[in-house]
Protein backbone atom coordinates (compact mmCIF):
# COMPACT_ATOMS: atom_id res chain seq x y z
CA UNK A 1 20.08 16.45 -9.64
CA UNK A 2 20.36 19.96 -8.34
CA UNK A 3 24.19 21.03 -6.90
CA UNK A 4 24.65 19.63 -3.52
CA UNK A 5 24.90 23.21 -2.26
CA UNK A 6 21.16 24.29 -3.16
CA UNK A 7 20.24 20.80 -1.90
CA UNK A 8 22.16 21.56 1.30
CA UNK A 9 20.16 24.41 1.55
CA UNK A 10 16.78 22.34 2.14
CA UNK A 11 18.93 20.18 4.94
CA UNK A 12 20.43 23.26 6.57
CA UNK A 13 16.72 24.38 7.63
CA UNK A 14 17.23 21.81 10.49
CA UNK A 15 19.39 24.24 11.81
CA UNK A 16 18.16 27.61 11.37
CA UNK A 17 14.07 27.28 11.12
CA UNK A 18 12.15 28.10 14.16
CA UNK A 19 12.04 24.87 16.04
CA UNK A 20 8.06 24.54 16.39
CA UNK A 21 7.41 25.40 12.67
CA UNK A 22 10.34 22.92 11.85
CA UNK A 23 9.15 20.30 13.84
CA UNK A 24 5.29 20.69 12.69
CA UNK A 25 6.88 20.98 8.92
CA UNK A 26 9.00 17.92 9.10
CA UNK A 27 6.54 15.78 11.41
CA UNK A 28 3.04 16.60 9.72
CA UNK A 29 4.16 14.99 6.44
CA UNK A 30 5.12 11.99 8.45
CA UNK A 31 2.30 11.92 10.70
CA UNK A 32 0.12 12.08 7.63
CA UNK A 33 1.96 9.47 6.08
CA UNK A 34 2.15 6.73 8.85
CA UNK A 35 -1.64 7.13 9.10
CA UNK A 36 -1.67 6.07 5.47
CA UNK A 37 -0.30 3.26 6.57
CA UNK A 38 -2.38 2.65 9.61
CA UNK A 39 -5.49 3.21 7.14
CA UNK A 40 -4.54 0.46 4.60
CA UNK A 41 -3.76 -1.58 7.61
CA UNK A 42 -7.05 -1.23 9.22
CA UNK A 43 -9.09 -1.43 5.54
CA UNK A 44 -7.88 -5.03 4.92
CA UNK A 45 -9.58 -5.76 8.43
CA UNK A 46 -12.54 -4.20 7.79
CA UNK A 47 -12.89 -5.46 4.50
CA UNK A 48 -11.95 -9.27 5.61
CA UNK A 49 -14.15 -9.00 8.42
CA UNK A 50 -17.19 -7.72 6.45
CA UNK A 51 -17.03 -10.28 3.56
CA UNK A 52 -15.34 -13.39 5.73
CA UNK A 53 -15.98 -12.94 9.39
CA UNK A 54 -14.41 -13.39 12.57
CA UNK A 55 -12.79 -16.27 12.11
CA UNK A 56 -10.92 -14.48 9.01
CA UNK A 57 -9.72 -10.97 11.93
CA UNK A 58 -8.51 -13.75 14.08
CA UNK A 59 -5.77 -14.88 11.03
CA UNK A 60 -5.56 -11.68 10.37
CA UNK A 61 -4.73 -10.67 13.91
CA UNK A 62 -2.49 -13.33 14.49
CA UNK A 63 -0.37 -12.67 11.03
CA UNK A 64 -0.06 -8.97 11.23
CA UNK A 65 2.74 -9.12 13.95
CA UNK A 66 4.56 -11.68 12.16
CA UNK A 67 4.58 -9.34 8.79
CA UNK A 68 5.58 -6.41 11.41
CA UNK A 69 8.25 -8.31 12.41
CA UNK A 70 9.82 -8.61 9.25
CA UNK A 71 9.52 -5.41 7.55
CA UNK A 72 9.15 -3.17 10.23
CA UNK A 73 11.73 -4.44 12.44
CA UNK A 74 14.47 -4.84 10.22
CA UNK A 75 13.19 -2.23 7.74
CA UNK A 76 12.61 0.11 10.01
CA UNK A 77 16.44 -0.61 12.37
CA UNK A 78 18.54 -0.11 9.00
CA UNK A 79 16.52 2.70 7.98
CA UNK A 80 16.52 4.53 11.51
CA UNK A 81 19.86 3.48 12.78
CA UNK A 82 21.97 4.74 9.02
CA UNK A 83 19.69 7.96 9.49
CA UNK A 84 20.81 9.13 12.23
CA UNK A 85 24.22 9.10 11.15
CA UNK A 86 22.98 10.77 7.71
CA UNK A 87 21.83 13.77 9.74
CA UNK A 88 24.61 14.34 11.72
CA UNK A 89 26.83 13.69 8.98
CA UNK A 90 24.61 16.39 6.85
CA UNK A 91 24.93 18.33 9.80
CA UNK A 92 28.55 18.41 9.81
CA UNK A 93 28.50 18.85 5.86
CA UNK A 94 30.24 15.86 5.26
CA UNK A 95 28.31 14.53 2.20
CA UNK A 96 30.68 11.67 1.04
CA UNK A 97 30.15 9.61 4.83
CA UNK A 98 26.33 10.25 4.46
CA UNK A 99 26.26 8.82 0.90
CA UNK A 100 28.63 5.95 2.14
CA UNK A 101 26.71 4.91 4.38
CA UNK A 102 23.50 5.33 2.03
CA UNK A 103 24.74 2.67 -0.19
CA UNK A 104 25.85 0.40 2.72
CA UNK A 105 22.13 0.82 4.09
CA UNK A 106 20.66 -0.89 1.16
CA UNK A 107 23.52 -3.55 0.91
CA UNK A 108 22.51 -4.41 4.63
CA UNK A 109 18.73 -4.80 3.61
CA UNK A 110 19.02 -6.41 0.75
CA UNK A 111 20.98 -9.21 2.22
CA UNK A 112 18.70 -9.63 5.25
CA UNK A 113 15.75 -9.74 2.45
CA UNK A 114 17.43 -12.74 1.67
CA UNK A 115 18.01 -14.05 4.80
CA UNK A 116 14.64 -13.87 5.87
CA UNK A 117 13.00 -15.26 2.71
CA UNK A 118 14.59 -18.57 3.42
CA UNK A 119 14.00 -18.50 6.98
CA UNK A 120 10.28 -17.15 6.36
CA UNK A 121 9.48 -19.75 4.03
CA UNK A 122 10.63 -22.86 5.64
CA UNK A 123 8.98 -22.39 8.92
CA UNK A 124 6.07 -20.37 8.09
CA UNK A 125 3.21 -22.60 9.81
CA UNK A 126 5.74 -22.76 12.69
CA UNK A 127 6.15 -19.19 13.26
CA UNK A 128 2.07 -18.74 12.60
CA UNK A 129 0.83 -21.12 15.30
CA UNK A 130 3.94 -19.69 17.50
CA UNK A 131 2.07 -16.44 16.93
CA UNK A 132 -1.54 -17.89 18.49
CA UNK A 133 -2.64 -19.44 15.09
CA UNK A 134 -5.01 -22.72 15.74
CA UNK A 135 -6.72 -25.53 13.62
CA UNK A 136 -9.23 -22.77 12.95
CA UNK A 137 -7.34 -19.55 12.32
CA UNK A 138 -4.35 -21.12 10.58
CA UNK A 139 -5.87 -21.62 6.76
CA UNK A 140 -6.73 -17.91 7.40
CA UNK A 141 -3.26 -16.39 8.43
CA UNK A 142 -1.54 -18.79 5.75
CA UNK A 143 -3.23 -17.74 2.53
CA UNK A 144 -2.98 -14.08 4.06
CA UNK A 145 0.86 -14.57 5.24
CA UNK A 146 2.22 -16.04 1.52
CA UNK A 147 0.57 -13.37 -0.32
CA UNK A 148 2.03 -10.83 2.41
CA UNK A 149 5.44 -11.65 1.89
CA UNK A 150 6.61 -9.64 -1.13
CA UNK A 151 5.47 -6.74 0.06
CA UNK A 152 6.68 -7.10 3.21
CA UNK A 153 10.23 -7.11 1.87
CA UNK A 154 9.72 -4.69 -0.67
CA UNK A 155 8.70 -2.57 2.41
CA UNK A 156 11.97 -3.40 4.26
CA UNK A 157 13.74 -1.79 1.43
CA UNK A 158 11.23 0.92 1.22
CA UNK A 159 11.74 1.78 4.96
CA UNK A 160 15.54 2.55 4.48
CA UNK A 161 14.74 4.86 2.17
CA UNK A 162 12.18 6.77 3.26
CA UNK A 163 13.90 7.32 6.67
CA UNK A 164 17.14 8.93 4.78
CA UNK A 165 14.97 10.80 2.64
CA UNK A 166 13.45 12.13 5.94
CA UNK A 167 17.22 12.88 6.97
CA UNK A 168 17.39 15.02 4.40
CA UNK A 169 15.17 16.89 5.21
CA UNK A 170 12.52 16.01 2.71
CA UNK A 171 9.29 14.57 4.53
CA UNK A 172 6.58 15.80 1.96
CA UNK A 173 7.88 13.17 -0.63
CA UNK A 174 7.97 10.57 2.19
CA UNK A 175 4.44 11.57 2.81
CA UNK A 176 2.81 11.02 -0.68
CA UNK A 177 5.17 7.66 -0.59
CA UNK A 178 2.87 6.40 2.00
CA UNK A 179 -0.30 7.95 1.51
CA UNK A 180 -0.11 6.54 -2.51
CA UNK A 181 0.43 3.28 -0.87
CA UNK A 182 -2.70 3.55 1.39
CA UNK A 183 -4.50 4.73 -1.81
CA UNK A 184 -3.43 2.03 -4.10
CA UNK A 185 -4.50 -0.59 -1.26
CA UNK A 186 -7.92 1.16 -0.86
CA UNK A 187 -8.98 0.85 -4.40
CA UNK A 188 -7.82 -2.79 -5.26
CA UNK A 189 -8.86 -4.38 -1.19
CA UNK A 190 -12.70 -4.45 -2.45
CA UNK A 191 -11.90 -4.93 -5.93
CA UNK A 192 -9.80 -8.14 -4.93
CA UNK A 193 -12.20 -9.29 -2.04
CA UNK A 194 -15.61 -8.26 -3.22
CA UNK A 195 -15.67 -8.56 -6.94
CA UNK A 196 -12.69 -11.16 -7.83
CA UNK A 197 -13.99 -12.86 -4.61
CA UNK A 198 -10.56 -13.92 -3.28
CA UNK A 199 -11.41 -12.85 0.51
CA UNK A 200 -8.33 -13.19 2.38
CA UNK A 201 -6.36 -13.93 -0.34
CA UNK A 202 -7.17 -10.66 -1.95
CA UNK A 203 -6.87 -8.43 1.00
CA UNK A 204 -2.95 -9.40 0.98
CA UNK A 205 -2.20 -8.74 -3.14
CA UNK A 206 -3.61 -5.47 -2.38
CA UNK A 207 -1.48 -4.70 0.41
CA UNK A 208 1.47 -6.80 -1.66
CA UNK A 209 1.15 -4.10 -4.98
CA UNK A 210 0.84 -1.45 -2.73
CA UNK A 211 4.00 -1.78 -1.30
CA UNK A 212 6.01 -2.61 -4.00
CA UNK A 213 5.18 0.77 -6.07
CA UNK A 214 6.47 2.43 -2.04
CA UNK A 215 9.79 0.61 -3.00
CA UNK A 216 10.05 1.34 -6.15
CA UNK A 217 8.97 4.99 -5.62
CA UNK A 218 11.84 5.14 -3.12
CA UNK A 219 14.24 3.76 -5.85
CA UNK A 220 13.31 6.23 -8.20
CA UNK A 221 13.43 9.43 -5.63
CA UNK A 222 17.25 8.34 -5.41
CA UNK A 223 18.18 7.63 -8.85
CA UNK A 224 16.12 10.61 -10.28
CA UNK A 225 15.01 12.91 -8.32
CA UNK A 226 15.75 16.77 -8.94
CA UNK A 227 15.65 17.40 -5.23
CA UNK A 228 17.37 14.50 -3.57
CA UNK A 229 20.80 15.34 -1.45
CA UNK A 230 22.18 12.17 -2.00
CA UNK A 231 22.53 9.54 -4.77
CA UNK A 232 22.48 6.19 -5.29
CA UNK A 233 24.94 3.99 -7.40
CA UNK A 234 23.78 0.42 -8.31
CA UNK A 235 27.64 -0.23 -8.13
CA UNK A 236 28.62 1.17 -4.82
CA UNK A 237 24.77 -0.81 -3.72
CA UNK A 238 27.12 -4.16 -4.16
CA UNK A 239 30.15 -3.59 -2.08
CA UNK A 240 30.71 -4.51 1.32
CA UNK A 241 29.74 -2.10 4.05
CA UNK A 242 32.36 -0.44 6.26
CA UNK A 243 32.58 -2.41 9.51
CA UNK A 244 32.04 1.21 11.29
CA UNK A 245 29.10 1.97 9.29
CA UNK A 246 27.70 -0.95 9.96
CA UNK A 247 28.14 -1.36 13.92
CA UNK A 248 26.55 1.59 13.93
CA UNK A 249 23.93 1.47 12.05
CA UNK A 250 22.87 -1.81 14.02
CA UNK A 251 23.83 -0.41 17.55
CA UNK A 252 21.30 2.77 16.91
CA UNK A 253 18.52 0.65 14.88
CA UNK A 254 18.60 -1.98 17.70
CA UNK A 255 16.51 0.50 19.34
CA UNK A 256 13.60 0.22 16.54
CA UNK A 257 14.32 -3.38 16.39
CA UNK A 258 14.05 -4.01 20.06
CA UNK A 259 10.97 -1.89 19.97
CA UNK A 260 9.37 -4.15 17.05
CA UNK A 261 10.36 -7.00 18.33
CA UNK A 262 9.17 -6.63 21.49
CA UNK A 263 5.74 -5.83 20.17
CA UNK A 264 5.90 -8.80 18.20
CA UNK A 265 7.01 -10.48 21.68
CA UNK A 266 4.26 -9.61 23.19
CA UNK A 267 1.39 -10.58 20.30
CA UNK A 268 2.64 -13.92 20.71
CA UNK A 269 2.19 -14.22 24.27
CA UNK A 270 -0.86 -11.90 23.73
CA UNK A 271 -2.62 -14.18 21.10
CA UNK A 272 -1.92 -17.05 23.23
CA UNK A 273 -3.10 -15.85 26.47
CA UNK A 274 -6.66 -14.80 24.88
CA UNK A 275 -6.93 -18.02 22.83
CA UNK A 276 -6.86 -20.05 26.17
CA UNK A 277 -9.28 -17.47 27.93
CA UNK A 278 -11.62 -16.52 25.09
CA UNK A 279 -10.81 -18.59 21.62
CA UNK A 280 -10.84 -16.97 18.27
CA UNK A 281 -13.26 -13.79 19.75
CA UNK A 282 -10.67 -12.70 21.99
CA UNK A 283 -7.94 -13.10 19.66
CA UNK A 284 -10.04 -10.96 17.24
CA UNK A 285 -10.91 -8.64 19.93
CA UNK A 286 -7.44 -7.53 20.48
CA UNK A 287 -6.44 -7.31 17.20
CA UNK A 288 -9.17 -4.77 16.12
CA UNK A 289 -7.72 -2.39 19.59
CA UNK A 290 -4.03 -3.03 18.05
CA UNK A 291 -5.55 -1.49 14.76
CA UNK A 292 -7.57 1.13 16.49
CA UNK A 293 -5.36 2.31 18.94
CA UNK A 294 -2.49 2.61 15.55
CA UNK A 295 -4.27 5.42 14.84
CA UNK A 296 -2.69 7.05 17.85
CA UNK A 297 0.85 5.52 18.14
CA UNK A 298 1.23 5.65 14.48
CA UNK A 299 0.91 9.50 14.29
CA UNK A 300 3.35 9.55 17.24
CA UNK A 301 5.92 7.81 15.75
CA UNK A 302 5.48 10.58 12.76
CA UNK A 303 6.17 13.01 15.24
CA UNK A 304 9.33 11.39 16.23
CA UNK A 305 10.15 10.90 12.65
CA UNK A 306 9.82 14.53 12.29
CA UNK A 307 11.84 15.34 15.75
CA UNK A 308 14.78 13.01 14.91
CA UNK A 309 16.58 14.67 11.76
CA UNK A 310 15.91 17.66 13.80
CA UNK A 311 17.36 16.81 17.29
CA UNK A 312 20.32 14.85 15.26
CA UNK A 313 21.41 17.53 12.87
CA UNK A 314 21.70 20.32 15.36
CA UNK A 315 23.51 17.86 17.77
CA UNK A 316 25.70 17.21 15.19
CA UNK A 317 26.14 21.00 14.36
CA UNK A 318 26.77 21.90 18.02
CA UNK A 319 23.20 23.54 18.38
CA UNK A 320 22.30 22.44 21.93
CA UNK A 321 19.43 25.18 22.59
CA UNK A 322 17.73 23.73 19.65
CA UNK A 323 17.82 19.79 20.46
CA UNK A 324 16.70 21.17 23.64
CA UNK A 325 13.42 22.98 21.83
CA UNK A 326 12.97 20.03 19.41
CA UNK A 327 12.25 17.61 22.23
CA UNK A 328 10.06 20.04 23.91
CA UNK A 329 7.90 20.56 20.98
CA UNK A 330 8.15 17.02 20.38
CA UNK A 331 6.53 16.03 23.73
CA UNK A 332 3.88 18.46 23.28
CA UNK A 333 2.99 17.39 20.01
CA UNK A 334 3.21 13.71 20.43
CA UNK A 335 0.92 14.46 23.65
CA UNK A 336 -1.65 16.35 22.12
CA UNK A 337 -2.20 13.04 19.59
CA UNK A 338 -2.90 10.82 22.64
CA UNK A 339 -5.09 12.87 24.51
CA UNK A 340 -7.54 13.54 21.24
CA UNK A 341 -7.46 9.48 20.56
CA UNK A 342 -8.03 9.14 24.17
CA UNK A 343 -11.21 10.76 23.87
CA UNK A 344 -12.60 9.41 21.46
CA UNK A 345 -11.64 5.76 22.12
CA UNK A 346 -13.78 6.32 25.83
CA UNK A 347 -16.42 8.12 23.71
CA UNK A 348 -17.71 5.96 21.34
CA UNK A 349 -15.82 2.27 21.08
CA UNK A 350 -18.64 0.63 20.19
CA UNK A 351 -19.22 2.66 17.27
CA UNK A 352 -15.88 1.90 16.61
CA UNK A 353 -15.50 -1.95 16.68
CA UNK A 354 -19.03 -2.04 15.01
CA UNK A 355 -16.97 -0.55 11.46
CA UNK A 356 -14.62 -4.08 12.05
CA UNK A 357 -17.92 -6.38 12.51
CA UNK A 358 -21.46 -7.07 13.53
CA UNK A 359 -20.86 -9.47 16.19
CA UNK A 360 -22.34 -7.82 19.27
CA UNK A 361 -20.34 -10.57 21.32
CA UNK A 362 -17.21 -9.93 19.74
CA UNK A 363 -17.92 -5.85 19.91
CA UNK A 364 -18.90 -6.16 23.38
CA UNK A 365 -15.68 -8.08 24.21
CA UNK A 366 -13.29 -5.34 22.23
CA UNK A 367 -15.11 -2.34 23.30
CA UNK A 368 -14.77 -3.00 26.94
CA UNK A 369 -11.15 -3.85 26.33
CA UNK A 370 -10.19 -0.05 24.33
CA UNK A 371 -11.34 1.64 27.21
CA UNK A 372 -9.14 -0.21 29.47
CA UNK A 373 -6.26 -0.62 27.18
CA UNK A 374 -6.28 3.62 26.92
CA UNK A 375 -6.36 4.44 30.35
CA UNK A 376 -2.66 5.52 30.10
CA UNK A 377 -2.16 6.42 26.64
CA UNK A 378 -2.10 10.20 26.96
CA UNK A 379 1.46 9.77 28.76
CA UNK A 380 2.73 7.38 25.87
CA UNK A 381 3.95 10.74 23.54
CA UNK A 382 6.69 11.26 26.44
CA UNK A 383 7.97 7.82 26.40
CA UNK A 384 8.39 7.49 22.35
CA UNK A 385 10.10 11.20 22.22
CA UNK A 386 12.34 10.57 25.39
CA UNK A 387 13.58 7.37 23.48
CA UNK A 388 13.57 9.12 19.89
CA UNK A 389 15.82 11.73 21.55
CA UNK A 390 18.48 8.90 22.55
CA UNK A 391 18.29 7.36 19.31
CA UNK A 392 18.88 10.67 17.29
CA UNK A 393 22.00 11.85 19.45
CA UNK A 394 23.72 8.44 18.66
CA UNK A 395 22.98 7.03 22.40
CA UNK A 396 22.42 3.34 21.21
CA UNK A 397 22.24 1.22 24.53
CA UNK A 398 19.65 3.87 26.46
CA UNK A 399 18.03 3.63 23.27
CA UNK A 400 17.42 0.11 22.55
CA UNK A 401 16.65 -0.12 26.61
CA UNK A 402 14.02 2.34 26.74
CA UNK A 403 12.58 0.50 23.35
CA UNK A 404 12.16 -2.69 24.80
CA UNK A 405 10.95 -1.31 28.51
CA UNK A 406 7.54 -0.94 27.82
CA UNK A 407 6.42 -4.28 26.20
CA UNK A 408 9.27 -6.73 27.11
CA UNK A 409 10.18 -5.50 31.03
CA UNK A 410 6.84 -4.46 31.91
CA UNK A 411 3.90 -5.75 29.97
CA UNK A 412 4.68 -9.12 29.07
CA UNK A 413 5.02 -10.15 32.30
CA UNK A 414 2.11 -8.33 33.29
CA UNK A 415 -0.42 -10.12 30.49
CA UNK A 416 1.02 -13.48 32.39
CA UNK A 417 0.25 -12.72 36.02
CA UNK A 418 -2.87 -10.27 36.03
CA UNK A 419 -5.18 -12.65 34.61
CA UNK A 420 -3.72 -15.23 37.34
CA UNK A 421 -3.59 -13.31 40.25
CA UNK A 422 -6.00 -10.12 39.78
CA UNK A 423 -8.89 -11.58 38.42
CA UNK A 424 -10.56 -11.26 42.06
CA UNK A 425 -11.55 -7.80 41.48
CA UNK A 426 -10.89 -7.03 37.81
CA UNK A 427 -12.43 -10.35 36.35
CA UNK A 428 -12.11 -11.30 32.60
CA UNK A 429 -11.18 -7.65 32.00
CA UNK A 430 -7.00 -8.20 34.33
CA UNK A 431 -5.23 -9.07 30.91
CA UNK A 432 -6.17 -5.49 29.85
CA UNK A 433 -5.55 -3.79 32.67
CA UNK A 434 -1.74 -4.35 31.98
CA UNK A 435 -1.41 -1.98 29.18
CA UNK A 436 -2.18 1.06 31.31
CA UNK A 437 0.15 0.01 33.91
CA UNK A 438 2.95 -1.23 31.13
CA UNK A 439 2.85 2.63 29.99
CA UNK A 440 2.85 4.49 33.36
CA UNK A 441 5.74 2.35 34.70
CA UNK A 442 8.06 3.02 31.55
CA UNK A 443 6.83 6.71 30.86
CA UNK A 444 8.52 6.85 34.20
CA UNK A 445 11.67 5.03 33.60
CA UNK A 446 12.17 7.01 30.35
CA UNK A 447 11.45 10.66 32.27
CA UNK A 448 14.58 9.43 35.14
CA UNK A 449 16.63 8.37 32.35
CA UNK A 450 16.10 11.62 29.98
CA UNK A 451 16.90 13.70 32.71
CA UNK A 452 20.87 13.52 32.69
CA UNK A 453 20.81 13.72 29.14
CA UNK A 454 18.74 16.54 29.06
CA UNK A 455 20.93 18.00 31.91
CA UNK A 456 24.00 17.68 29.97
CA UNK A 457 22.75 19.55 26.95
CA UNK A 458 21.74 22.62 29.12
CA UNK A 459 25.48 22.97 30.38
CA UNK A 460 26.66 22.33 26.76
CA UNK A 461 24.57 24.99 25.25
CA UNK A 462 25.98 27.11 28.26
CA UNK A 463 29.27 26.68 27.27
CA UNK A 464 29.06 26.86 23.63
């Protein structure tokens, strides 16, 4: 490992770098990465629904929230909520707390790993059919759930670390993390479906290997790695976190979790709304415009990835001015993404849902439904950076708030009552019609809320 000073030096461009070229630096690795992971996402569907059918997208559709929910919900709250304390602990050059709390992160994850295996395993159909899963999708989403679930927690460990490598600064290795992953899954998904012939079944041990090398890529970055800040001891891995550490770790990752669980939230009332309307075809409908539409929040979230080390470092170094620049070029950034994906989802969704399957019904159904589903979108950059920004400056309950706003306040209870009371002059088409609306309402909420914050870091950088 190099000295911790030359590896301070790589963590100390958070607060010196222009903010733009920092922000594009830091964020374009992770953009680039998360659509890796988008890619390998949307390949198994595309590979399942060529060789299988729709029946097959359906299980698929119906099991990809439920793997969400346990890798990137816990994953991704450890990993988020012990990184921002990393970067504002690197910010105030106090290495020992940000390798503390390093080795309590993967104590947390390991034991939830644990947790959720048993919990997982004994109530798997449960939780499938709770997810939409009928007599006729459930064979599908069970072979593809079991073979799902080593990765999935080999992912929740590889989530903590890539977010503290990203808190050190060092995106690019995050990047080639996650685009080796999407690589890896690319090559074996039509080896393993089309060849082997195990359909389903080999769609998830694709994904499965994929993300265990991602773990075990992660282990290695901290154990060997020339240019790693901090370092990991199997030892210190084992002993119990410090009750500080760890209410704060899970006050700022509640805001991940509450926004990953609130997706998941709403999939299940989703899945279960279109199966009474529309059966397996809606069901599989909606899950090829989740996967589509990845391709745009994805990237976003890689832009917030990028922002938060940023905003969080210079926070914690007193830097006002540049939190302040970091969440305007975030915002720009983030909106940029949603306008191009905006366009080309209105453009050409047929063309689109036609890579996923054949069915004209079932393209018909899901092209109709993107165009709706996007009518908002190119606001949606504001609403992930204004939360990101709360998140990275330690702000937990805002945080988790505006993470759950969107999906739990708004467009649940929107799916329920549009296609009850609006179908007079919307028709089959009112259940999508409450995704635009879910993201104007909380862009909103998020804008009123951001303002005092944003307020209060003007007169700071005033008087400092």
């Amino acid at each position: 490992m190099l000295t911790f000073a030359t590896c301070m030096d790589n963590a100390e461009r958070l607060g010196v770098e222009r903010v733009s070229t920092l922000l594009l630096r830091l964020s374009l690795p992770s953009v680039l990465g998360m659509l890796a992971i988008t890619i390998y996402n949307v390949a198994d569907t595309i590979f399942v629904g060529q060789a299988v059918g729709v029946g097959a997208i359906a299980g698929l559709s119906v099991t990809l929230p439920l793997m969400l929910m346990i890798n990137n919900t816990f994953g991704q709250a450890v990993g988020l909520g012990g990184a921002s304390i990393i970067s504002r602990a690197l910010g105030a050059k106090n290495r020992e707390l940000a390798e503390l709390v390093l080795h309590n992160l993967v104590f947390m994850i390991l034991c939830l790993n644990v947790l959720l295996f048993g919990l997982v395993i004994a109530f798997l159909p449960d939780l499938l059919r709770l997810f939409g899963a009928d007599d006729s999708i459930l064979p599908y989403s069970m072979e593809y759930a079991v073979w799902c679930l080593p990765g999935s927690f080999a992912m929740n460990i590889f989530f903590v670390f890539i977010n503290v490598i990203r808190a050190e600064g060092n995106t690019k290795f995050a990047m080639w993390c996650q685009v080796l992953t999407a690589v890896i899954n690319l090559v074996l998904d039509p080896i393993f479906i089309f060849i082997f012939g195990w359909g389903v079944k080999g769609a998830a041990i694709a994904t499965s290997i994929s993300q265990i090398v991602s773990a075990a890529l992660g282990l290695w970055y901290f154990r060997r790695s020339k240019k790693r800040v901090l370092s990991l001891s199997y030892r210190e891995c084992f002993k119990l976190p410090k009750p500080k550490v760890l209410g704060e770790t899970l006050a700022l990752g509640s805001a991940s979790f509450g926004r990953q669980l609130a997706h998941s939230s709403t999939s299940i009332v989703l899945n279960n709304v279109l199966g009474g309307v529309g059966g397996s075809m809606a069901i599989a409908a909606y899950g090829i415009i989740n996967r589509l539409t990845m391709f745009v929040f994805m990237p976003i979230f890689g832009v917030n990835q990028g922002f938060m080390p940023i905003a969080g470092y210079n926070y914690g170094a007193e830097k006002y001015g540049r939190v302040i620049g970091a969440l305007k070029a975030g915002i720009i950034f983030s909106t940029v993404i949603c306008i191009v994906g905006f366009v080309l989802f209105e453009l050409i969704p047929h063309q689109l849902l036609f890579m996923f399957s054949d069915d004209e019904e079932l393209v018909e159904i899901g092209a109709r439904g993107l165009r709706i589903f996007v009518l908002a979108i190119p606001v949606v950059g504001c609403q992930v950076i204004g939360s990101g920004l709360f998140q990275a400056l330690g702000k937990a309950k805002p945080a988790f708030f505006l993470s759950i706003a969107r999906q739990m306040i708004f467009l649940i209870p929107l799916v329920i009552l549009l296609p009850r009371y609006c179908t007079s002059f919307w028709g089959e088409d009112a259940i999508w019609y409450a995704f635009p609306i879910s993201d104007l309402l909380s862009t909103m909420i998020t804008i009123l809320m951001s303002h005092g914050l944003v307020k209060s870091l003007i007169d700071k950088k005033k008087v400092a």
